[in-house]
Protein backbone atom coordinates (compact mmCIF):
# COMPACT_ATOMS: atom_id res chain seq x y z
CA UNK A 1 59.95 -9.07 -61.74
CA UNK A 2 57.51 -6.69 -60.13
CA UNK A 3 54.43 -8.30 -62.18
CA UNK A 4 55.59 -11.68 -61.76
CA UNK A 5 55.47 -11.11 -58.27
CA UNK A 6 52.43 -9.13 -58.13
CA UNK A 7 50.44 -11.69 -59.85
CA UNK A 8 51.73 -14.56 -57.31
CA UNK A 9 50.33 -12.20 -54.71
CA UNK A 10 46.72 -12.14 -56.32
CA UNK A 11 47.17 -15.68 -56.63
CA UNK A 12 48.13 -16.49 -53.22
CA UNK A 13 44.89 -14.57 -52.74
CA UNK A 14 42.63 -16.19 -55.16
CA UNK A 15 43.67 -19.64 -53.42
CA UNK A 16 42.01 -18.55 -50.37
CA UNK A 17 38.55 -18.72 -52.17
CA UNK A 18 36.20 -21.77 -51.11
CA UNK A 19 36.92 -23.34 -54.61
CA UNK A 20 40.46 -24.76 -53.67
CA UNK A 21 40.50 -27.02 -57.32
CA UNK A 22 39.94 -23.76 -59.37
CA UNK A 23 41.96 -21.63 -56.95
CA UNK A 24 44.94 -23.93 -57.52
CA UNK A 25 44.31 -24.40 -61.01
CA UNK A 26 44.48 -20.62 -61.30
CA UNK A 27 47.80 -20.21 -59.39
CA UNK A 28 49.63 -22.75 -61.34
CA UNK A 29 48.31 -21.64 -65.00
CA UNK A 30 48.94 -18.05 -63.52
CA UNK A 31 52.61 -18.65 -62.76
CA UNK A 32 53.33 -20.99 -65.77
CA UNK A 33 51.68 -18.27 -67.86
CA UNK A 34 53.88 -15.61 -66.48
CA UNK A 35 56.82 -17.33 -66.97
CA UNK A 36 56.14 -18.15 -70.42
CA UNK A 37 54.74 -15.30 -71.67
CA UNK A 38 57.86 -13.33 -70.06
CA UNK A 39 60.15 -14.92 -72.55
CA UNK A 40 57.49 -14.73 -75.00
CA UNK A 41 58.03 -11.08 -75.91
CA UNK A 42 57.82 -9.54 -71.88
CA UNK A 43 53.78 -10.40 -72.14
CA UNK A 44 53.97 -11.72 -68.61
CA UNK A 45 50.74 -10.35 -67.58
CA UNK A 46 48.89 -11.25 -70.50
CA UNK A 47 50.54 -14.80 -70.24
CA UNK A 48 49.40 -14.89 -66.40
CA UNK A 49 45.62 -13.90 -67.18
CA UNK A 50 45.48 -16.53 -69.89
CA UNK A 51 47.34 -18.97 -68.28
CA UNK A 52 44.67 -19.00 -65.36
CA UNK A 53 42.04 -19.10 -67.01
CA UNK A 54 43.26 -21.86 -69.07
CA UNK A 55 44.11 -23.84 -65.83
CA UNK A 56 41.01 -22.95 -64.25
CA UNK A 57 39.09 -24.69 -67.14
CA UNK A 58 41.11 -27.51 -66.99
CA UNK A 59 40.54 -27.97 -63.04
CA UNK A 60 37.16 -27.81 -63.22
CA UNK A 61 36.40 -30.20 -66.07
CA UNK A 62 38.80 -32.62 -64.24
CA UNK A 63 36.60 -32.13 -61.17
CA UNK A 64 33.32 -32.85 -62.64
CA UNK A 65 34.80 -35.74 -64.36
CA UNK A 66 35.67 -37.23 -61.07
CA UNK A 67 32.49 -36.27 -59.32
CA UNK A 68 30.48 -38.11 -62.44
CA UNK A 69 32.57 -41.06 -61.98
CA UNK A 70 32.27 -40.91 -58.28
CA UNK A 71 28.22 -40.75 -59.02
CA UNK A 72 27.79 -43.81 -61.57
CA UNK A 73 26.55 -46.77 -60.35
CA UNK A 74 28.80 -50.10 -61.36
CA UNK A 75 29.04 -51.97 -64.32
CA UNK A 76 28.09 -55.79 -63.72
């Protein structure tokens, strides 16, 4: 319970970073990571790690999806 909690804290404080879509990407992967990897074999840590950076890569590509369609000029 100690990690778990520990690695909300770093979240909480990678959240505050200027990059909010990452930030919260890497919160959410983080705790869903945690969680699973807990019951996985008490890998919470490892779980947590991988599932931010998993949700970090998924945030970002989503964001630079929108931005591109946010950038295209319309079809006619």
């Amino acid at each position: 319970m100690r990690k778990i909690l520990s690695i909300l804290a770093l979240g909480t404080l990678v959240s505050l970073s200027p990059a909010q879509a990452q930030a919260k990407g890497c919160v959410r992967g983080a705790v869903a990571g945690a969680v699973a990897g807990h019951y996985a074999g008490h890998h919470a840590v490892v779980g947590a790690v991988g599932g931010c950076v998993a949700a970090r890569a998924y945030y970002k590509h989503k964001a630079a999806q929108q931005a591109q369609q946010h950038q295209a000029p319309p079809h006619h």
